[in-house]
Protein backbone atom coordinates (compact mmCIF):
# COMPACT_ATOMS: atom_id res chain seq x y z
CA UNK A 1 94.55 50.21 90.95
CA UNK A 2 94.11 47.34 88.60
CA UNK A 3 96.61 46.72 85.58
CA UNK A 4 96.82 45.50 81.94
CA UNK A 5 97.99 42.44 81.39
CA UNK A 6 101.33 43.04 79.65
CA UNK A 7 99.94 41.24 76.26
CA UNK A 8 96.91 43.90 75.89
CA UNK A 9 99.24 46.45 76.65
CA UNK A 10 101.58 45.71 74.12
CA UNK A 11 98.39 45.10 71.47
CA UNK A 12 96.79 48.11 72.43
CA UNK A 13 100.65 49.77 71.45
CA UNK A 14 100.55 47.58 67.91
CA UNK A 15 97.25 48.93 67.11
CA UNK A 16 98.20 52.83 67.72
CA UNK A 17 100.97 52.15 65.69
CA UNK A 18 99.60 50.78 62.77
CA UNK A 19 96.74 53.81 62.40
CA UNK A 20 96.03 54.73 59.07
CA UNK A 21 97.17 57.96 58.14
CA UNK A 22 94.39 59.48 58.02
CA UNK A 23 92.91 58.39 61.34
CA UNK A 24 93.45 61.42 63.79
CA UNK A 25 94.52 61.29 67.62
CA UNK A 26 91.14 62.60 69.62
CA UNK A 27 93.09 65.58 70.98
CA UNK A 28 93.99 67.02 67.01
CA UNK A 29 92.24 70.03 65.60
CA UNK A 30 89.70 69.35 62.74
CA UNK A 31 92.95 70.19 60.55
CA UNK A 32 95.25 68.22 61.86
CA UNK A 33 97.06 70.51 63.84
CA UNK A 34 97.65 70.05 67.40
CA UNK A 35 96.13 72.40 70.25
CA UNK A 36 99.16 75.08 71.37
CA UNK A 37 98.97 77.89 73.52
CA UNK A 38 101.71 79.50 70.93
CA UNK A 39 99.38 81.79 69.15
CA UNK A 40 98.19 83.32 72.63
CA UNK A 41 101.89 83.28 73.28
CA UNK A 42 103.12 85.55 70.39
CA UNK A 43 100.90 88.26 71.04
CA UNK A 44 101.40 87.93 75.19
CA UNK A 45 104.85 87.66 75.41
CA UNK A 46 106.37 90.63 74.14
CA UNK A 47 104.14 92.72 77.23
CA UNK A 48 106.39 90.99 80.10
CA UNK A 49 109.85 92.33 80.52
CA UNK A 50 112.89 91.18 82.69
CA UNK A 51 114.12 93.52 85.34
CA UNK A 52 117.50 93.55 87.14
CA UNK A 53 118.51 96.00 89.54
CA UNK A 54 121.47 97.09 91.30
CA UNK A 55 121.87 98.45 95.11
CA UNK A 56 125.30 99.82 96.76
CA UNK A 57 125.21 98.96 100.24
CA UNK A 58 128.20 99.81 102.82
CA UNK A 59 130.09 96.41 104.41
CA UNK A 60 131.45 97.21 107.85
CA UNK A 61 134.35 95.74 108.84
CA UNK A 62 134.37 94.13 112.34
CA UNK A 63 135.67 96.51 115.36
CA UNK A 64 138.54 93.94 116.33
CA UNK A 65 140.14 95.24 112.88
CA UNK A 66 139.47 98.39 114.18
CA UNK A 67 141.27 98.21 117.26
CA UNK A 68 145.06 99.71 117.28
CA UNK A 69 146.39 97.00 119.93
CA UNK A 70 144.39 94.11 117.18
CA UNK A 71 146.25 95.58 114.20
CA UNK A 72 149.79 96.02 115.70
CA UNK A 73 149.59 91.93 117.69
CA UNK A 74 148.60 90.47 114.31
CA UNK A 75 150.44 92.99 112.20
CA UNK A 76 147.42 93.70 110.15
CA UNK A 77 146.33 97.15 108.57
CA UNK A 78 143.59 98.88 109.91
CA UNK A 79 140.47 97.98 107.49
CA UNK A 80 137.91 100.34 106.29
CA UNK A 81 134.16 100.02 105.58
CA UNK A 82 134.01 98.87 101.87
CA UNK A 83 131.09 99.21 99.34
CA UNK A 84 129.14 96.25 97.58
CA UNK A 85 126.90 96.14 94.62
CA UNK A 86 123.69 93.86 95.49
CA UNK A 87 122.33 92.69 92.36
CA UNK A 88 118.49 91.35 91.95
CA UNK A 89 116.42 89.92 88.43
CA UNK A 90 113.16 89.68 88.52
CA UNK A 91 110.11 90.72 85.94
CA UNK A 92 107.73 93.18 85.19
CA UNK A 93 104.61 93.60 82.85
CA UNK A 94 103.54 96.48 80.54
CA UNK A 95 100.47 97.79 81.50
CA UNK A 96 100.25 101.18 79.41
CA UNK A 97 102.44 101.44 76.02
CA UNK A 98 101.64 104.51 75.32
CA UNK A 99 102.82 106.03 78.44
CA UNK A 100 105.56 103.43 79.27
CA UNK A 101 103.96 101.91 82.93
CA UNK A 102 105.45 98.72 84.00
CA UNK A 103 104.02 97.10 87.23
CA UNK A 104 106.34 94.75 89.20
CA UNK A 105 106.30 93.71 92.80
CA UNK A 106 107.75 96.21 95.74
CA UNK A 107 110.49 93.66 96.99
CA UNK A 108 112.19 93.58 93.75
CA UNK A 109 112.71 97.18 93.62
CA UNK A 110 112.51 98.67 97.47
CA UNK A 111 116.04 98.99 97.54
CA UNK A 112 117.43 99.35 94.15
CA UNK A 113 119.55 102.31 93.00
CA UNK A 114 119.68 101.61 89.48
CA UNK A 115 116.31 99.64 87.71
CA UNK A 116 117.22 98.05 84.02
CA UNK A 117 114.15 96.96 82.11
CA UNK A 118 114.85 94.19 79.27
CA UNK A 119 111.89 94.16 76.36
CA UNK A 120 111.19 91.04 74.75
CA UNK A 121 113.16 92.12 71.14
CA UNK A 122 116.49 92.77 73.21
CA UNK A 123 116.79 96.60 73.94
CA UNK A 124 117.50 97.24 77.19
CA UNK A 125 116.10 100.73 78.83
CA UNK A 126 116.71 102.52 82.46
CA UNK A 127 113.50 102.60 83.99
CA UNK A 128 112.06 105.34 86.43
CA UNK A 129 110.46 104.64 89.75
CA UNK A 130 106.81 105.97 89.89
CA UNK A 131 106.16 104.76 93.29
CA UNK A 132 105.82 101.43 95.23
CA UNK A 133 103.81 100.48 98.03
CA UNK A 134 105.03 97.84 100.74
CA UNK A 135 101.34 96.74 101.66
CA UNK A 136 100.20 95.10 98.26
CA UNK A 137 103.96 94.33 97.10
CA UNK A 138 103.43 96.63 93.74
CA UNK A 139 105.17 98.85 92.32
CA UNK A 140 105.41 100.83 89.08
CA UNK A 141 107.90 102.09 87.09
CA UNK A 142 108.06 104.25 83.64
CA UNK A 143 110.36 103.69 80.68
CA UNK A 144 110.71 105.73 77.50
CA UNK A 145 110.64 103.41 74.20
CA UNK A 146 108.31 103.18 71.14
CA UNK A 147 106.64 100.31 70.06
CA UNK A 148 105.81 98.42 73.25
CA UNK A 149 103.41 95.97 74.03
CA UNK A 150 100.71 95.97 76.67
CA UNK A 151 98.22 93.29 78.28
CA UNK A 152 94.68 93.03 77.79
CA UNK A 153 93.10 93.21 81.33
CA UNK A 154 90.36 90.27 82.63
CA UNK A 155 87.96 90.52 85.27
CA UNK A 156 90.11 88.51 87.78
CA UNK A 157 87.04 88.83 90.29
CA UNK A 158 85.14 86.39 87.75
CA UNK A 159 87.94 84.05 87.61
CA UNK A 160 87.15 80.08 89.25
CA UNK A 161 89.16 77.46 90.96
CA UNK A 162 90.00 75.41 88.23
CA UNK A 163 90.68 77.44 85.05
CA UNK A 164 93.80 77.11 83.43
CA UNK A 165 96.44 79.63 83.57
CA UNK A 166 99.69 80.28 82.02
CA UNK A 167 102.53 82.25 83.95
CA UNK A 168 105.74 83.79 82.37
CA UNK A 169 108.89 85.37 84.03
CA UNK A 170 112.08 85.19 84.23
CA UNK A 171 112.92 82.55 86.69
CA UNK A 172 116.53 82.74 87.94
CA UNK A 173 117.61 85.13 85.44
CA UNK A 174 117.58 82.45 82.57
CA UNK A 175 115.60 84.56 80.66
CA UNK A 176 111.87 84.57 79.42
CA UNK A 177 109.90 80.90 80.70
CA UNK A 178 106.52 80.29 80.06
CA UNK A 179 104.66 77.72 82.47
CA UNK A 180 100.87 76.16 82.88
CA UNK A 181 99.10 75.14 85.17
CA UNK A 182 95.42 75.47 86.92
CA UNK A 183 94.09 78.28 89.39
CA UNK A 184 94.21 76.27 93.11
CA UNK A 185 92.61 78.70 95.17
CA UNK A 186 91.14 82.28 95.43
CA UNK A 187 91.23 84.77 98.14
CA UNK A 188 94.43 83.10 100.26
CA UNK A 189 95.00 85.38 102.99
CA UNK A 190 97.77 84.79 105.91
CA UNK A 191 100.47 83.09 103.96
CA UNK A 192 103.20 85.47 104.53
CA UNK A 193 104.04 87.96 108.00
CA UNK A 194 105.48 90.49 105.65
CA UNK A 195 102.07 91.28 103.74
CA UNK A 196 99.61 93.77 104.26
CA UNK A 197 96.82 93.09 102.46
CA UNK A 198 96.18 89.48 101.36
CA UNK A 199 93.65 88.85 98.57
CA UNK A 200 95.94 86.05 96.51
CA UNK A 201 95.42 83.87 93.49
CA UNK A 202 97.25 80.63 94.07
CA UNK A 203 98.28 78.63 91.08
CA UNK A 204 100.57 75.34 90.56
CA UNK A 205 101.77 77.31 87.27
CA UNK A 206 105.76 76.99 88.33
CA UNK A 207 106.86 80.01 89.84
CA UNK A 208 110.61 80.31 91.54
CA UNK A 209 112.86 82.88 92.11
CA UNK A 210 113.20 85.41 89.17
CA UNK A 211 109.25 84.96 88.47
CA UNK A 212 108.44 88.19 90.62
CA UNK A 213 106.35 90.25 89.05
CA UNK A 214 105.97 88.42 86.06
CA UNK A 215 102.08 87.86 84.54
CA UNK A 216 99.29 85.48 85.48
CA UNK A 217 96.96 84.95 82.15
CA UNK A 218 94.08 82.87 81.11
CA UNK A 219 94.27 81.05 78.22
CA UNK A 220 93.03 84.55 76.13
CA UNK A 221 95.99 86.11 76.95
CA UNK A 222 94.64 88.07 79.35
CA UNK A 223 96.02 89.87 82.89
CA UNK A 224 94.69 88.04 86.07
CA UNK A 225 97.47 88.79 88.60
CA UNK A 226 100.94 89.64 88.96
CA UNK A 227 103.15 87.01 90.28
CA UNK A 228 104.69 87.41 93.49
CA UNK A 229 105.23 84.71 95.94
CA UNK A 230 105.91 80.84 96.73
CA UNK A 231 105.47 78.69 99.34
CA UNK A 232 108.75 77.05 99.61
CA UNK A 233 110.97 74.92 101.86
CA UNK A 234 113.63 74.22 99.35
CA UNK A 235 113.19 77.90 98.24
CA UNK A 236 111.94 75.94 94.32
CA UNK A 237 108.80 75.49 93.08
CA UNK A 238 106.38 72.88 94.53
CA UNK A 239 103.36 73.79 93.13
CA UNK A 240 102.18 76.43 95.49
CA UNK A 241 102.82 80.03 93.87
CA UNK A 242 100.48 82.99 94.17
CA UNK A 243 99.67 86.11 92.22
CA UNK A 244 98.10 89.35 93.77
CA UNK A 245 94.53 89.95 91.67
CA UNK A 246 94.70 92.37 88.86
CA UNK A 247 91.62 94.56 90.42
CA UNK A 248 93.73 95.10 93.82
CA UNK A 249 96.63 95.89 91.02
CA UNK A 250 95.16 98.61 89.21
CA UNK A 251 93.60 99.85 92.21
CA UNK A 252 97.06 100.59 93.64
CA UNK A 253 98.61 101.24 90.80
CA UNK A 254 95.88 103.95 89.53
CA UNK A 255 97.15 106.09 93.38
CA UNK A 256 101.17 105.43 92.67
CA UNK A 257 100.84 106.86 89.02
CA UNK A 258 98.90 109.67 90.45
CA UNK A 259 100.26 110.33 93.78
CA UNK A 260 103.42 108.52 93.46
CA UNK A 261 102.42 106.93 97.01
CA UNK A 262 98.70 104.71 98.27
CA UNK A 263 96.62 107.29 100.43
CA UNK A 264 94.92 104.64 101.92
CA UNK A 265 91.97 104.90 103.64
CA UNK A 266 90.95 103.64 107.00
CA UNK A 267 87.80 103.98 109.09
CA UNK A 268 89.79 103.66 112.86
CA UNK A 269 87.63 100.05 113.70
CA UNK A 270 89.32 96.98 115.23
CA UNK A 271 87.28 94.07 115.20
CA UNK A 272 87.02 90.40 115.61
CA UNK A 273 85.67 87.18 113.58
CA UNK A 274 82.30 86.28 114.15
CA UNK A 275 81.96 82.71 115.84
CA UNK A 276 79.28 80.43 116.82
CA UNK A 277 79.64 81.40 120.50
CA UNK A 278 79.40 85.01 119.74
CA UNK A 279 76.28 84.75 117.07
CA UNK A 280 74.72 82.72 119.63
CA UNK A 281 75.70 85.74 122.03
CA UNK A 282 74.42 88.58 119.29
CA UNK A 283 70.87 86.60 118.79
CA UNK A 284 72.22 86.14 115.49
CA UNK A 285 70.78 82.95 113.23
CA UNK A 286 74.08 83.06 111.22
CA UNK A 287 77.13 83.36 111.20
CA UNK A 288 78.14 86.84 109.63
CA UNK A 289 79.96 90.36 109.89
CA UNK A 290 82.76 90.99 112.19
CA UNK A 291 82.18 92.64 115.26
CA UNK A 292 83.92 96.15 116.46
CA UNK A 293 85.77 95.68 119.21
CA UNK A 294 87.61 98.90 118.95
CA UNK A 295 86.75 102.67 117.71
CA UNK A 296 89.97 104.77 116.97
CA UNK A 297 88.90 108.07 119.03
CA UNK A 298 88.33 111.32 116.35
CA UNK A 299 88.45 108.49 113.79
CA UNK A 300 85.70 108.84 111.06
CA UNK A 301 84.45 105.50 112.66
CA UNK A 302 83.43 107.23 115.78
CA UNK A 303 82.11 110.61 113.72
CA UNK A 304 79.64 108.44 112.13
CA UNK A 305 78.64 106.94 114.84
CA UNK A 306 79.88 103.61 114.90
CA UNK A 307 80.24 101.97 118.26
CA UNK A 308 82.16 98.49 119.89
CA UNK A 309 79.53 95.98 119.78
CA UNK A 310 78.44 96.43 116.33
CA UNK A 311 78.52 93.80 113.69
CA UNK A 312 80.29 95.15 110.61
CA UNK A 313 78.38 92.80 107.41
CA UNK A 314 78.53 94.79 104.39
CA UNK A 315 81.12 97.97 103.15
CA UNK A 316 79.72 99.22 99.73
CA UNK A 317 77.82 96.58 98.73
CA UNK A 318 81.15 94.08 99.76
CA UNK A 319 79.67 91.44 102.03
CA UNK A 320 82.31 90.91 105.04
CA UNK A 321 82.59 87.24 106.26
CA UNK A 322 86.04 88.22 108.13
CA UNK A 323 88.42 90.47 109.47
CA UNK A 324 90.66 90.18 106.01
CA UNK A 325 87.86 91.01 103.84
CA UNK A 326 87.61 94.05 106.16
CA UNK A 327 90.75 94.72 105.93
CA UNK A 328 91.22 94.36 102.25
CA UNK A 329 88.26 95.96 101.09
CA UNK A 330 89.16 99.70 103.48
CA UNK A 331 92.60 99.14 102.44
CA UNK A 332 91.87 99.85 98.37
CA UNK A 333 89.80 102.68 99.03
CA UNK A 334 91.64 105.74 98.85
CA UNK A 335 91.73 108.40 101.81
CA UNK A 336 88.80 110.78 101.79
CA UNK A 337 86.40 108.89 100.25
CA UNK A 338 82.80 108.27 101.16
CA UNK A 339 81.49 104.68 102.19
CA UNK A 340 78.58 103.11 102.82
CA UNK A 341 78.19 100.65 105.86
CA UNK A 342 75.63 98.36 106.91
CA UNK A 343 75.71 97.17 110.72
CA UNK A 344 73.75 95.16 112.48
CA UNK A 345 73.12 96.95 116.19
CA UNK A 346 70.95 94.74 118.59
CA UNK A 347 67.91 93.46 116.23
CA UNK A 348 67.81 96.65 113.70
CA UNK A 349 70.02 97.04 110.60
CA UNK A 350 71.74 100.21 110.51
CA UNK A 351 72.82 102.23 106.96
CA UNK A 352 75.21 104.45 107.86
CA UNK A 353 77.91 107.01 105.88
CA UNK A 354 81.47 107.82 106.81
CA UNK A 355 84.56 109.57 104.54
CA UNK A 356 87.95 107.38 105.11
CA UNK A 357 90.98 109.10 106.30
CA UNK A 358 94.62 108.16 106.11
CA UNK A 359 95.68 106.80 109.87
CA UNK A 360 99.09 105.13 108.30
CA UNK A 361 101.86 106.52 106.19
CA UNK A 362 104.68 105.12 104.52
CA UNK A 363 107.87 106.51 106.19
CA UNK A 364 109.09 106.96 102.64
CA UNK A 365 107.02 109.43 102.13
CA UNK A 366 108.38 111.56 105.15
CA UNK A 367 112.46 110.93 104.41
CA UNK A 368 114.03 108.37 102.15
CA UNK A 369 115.65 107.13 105.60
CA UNK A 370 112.68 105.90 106.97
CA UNK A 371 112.06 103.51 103.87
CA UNK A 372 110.59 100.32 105.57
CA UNK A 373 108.74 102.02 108.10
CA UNK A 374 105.14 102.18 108.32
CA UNK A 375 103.67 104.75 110.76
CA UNK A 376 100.45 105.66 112.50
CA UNK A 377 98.97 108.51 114.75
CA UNK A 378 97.66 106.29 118.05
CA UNK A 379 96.00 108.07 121.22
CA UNK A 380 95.67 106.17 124.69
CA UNK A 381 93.99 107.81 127.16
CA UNK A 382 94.76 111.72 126.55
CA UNK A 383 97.54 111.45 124.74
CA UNK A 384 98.56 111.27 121.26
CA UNK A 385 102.03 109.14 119.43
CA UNK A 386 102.73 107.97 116.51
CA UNK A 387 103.66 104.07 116.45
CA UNK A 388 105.60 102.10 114.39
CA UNK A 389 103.00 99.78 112.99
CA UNK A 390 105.41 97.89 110.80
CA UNK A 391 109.27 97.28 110.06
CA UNK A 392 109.98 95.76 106.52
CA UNK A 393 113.06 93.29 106.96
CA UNK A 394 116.20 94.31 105.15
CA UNK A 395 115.64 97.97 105.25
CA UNK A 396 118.11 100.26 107.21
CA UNK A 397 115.63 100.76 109.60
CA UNK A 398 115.23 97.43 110.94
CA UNK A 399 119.18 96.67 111.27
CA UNK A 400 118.82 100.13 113.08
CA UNK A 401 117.44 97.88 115.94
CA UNK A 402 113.34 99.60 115.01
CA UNK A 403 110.38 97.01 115.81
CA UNK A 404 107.28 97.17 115.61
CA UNK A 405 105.02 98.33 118.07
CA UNK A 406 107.47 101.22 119.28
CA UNK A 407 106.65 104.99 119.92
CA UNK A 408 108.35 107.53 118.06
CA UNK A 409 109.29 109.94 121.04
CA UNK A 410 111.05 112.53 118.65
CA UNK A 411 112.96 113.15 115.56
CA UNK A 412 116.01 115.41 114.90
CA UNK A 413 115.59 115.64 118.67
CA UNK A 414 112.15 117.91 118.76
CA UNK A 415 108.99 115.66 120.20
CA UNK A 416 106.22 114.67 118.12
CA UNK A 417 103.12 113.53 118.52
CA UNK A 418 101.51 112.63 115.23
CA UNK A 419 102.74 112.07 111.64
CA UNK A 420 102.34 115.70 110.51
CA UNK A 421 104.57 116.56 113.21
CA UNK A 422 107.19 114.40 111.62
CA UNK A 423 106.40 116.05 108.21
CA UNK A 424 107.26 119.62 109.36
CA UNK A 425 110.26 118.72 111.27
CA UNK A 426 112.17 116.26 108.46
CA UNK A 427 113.78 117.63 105.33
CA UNK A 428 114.20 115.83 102.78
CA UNK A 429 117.53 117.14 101.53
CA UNK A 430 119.40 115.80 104.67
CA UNK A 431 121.15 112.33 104.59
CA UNK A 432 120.21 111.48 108.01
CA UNK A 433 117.47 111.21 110.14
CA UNK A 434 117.65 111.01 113.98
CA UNK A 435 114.61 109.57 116.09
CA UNK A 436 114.07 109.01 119.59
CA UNK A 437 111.99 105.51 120.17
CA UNK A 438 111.02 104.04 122.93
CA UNK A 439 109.71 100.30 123.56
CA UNK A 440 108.71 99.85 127.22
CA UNK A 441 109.94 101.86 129.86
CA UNK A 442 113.08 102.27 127.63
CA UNK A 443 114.11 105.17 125.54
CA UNK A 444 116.81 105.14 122.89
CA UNK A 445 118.01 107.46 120.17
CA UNK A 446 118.62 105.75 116.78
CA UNK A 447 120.25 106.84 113.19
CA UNK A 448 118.77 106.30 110.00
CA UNK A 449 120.90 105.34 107.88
């Protein structure tokens, strides 16, 4: 890259410095002011909140201090379990004043006992738990105070690579940051194992630890997305963060206010991207659709007709390119509903109708124990179990020794063989839960908590 010589430089510096007065800078407002996002700032800031929570957990002590010949050889007293408080900040952002609803991201909250919401004047208020869902990472909660705050909501479907962004949190608990920066990328999808649905907005706003759940805006002041991830080695910022779109938001967070849970609905299709080889294969003369490999038998899938082979294009007017925009697009619409499909069968386009129905739950929703667990009525041949589709890490559950991709054989030691099953046997009143998995040709019984 060529350089001044360091004579022109230092002219070029003379001559800035000896301006007249009344010669503006190019970047100055036609009254002299400088450009600052502060107005926007003042009327956005006082809608995002900090959050802390608290969770009591139970530290085991090791068996060896256990053990009466270990005690009396070392002369030490026997030790009991003991009880820790987990602490965790993060952020939230007012989405209704009038009736209180904060939205924040799952993993702040999925374990916490005791939720503290800090407003932007300095009064502190216990907040409620509406519900939370695992799959989209949001969660709301409720808080009674007057005079709050909310967010005007954008169209974060009409946002572009490229428009500039602000983000504000509460990164490492220092209190209330704002940051800039550009929108990267839209639609990032397989960034993290630990997400269902993947629809992000990534941004090089800086986002660390703390920022979770904190808001995306554009320079209006207006919601895009809720923060809620980074893509970190050093576990700091680096210029990769991402926010989850405020449609797929409010989408979820319209089903937790009412139902306290996501009845998500699901057609029973697997299917696979579309390649060159297989267009080529289909007669196709481009590349589009997915194509069903897999229909879930009794499924509404298979009621309306659909069969493997078929080339999945359009869902309600969505065009699908991939298996994530099939994915993400069943996965907002709510259990029961009706949806129109457009396949492509052979040469002929078929229209076709079929009503979702929920094939996963939340274990939540059948016992508290069985937070972290996401279930799902399977049949193989003639027979009918419920799998564990997914195993959040950190829960109970998982240091239970559950994984993924085992049957649930029985709980409280009476068989089951689909989720209502489990709903009629577990009450919710007990502290414990016992199931029965098996993984393989081996069979173990397991404790939650």
């Amino acid at each position: 890259m060529p350089t001044l010589p360091r004579i022109a430089v230092l002219s070029l510096l003379a001559a800035a410095l000896t301006l007249p007065a009344w010669a503006a800078f190019p970047w100055e407002n036609s009254d002299g002011s400088l450009p600052s996002l502060a107005p926007m700032l003042e009327k956005t800031v006082p809608a995002v909140v900090n959050i802390s929570t608290a969770h009591e957990e139970v530290v085991r002590a090791s068996p060896l201090f256990r053990d009466p010949f270990f005690q009396h050889f070392f002369g030490l007293p026997g030790q009991r379990s003991q009880k820790r408080v987990r602490r965790g900040l993060g952020t939230g952002v007012i989405l209704d004043a009038k009736e209180g609803h904060i939205v924040t991201n799952h993993h702040l909250i999925a374990r916490a006992d005791d939720i503290t919401v800090a407003l932007s004047d300095g009064r502190e208020v216990k907040a409620e738990l509406i519900g939370s869902d695992s799959e989209t990472d949001v969660a709301m909660l409720r808080i009674q105070a007057d005079d709050l705050t909310s967010l005007p909501i954008a169209d974060s479907e009409q946002v572009q690579v490229g428009d500039f962004v602000v983000a504000i949190g509460n990164p490492f608990g220092l209190g209330q940051t704002v940051t800039s920066g550009i929108i990267s990328a839209l639609g990032r999808s397989g960034v993290f194992d630990n997400y269902g649905y993947e629809d992000f907005i990534q941004t090089d706003a800086s986002i660390n630890p703390g920022n979770s759940g904190g808001a995306l805006v554009n320079l209006r002041g207006e919601l895009i997305g809720i923060n809620t991830a980074i893509l970190s080695r050093s576990g700091g910022n680096i210029g990769i963060g991402f926010a989850i779109p405020i449609h797929m938001v409010r989408q979820v967070a319209e089903q937790l206010i009412e139902h306290g849970q996501v009845q998500r609905g699901q057609l029973g299709v697997q299917a696979q991207a579309m390649t060159p080889e297989l267009a080529e294969a289909f007669g196709l003369k481009q590349i589009e659709g997915v194509v069903i490999t897999e229909v879930v038998e009794g499924s509404p899938a298979e009621q309306a007709g659909i069969i493997p082979g078929d080339i999945l294009v359009r869902i309600d007017g969505e065009d699908i390119h991939d298996v994530k925009d099939m994915r993400n697009v069943l996965g907002m619409l709510r259990a029961g509903r009706e949806v129109e499909i457009e396949l492509l069968r052979g040469r002929e386009t078929v229209a076709i109708r079929a009503a979702t129905a929920t094939l996963r739950i939340d274990g939540a929703n059948l016992h508290p124990a069985m937070a972290g667990l996401t279930l799902s009525t399977q049949r193989d041949a003639d027979t009918t179990f419920v799998e564990i589709v997914k195993v959040e890490p950190g829960h109970p559950s998982e240091q239970a020794g559950i994984r993924a991709g085992d049957r649930l054989r029985s709980v409280n030691r009476r068989p089951v063989k689909n989720v209502e099953d489990i709903r009629a046997i577990v009450n919710r009143d007990d502290a414990q839960v016992l199931l029965q998995v098996q993984r393989g040709a081996r069979s173990q019984f397991l404790m939650l908590p």
